[in-house]
Protein backbone atom coordinates (compact mmCIF):
# COMPACT_ATOMS: atom_id res chain seq x y z
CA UNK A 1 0.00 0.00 0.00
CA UNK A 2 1.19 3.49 -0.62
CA UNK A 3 1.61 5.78 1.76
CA UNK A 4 2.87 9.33 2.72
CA UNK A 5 4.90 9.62 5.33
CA UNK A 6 3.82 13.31 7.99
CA UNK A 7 6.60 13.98 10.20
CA UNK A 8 4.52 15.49 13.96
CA UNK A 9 7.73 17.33 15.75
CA UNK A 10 10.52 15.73 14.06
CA UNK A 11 9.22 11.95 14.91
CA UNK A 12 10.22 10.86 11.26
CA UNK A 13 13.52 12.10 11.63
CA UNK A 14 14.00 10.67 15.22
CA UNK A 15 12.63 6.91 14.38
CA UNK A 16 14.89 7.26 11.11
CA UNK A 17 18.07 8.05 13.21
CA UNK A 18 17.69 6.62 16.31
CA UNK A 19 19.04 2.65 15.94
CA UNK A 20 16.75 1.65 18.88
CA UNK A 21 14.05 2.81 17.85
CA UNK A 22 15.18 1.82 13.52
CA UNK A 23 14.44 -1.88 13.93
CA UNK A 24 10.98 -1.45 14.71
CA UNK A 25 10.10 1.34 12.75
CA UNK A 26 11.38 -0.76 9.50
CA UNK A 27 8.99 -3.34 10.82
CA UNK A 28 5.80 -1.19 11.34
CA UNK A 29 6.74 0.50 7.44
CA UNK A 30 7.14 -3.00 6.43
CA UNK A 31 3.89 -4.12 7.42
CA UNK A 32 2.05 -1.00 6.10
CA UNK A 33 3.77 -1.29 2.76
CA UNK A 34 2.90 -4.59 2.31
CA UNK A 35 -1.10 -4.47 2.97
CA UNK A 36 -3.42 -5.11 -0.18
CA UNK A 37 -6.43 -4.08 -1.73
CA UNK A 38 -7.45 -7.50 -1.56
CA UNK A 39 -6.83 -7.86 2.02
CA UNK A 40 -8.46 -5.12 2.74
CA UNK A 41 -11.75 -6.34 0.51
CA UNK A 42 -11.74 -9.66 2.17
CA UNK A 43 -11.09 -8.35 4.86
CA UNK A 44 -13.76 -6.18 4.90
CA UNK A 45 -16.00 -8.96 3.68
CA UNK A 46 -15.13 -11.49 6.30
CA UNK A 47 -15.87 -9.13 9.63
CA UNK A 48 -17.51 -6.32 8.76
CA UNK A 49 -20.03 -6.69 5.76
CA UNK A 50 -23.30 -4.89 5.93
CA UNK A 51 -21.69 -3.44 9.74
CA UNK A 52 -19.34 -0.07 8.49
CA UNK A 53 -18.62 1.56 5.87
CA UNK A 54 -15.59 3.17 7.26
CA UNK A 55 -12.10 2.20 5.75
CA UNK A 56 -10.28 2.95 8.71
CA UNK A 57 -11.82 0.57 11.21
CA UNK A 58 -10.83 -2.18 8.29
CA UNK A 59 -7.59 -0.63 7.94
CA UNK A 60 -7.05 -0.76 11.39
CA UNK A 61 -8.26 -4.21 11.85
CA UNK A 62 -5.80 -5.21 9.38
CA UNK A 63 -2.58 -3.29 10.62
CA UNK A 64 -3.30 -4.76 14.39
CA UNK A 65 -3.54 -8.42 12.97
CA UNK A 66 -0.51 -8.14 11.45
CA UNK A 67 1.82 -6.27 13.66
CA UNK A 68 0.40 -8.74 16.34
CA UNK A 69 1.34 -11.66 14.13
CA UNK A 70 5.01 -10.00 12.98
């Protein structure tokens, strides 16, 4: 998935350059970057047909499963 990238008071800057902190930024970017539209559809269709219409409770669904599971 594509994403932009909005730095609040430096925080890009300060995950990007601090190594303790590098490892599991990467990780987090990772698992963004690698989300799909058909994830997100079956996703969607699996848990939460006919019950939202809202893309971020899906997205958000999705991002906690697999941080959880990385």
């Amino acid at each position: 998935m594509e994403f932009k990238y909005f730095s609040h008071r430096n925080a890009y800057e300060f995950l990007e350059s601090k190594p303790e902190y590098k490892s599991n930024w990467d990780s987090i970017k990772s698992v963004i970057e690698n989300i799909t539209e058909d994830e997100l559809i079956n996703h969607f269709k699996t848990n939460h047909e006919g019950n939202t219409k809202s893309i971020s409770l899906i997205l958000n669904s999705v991002l906690k499963e697999k941080l959880c599971h990385s």
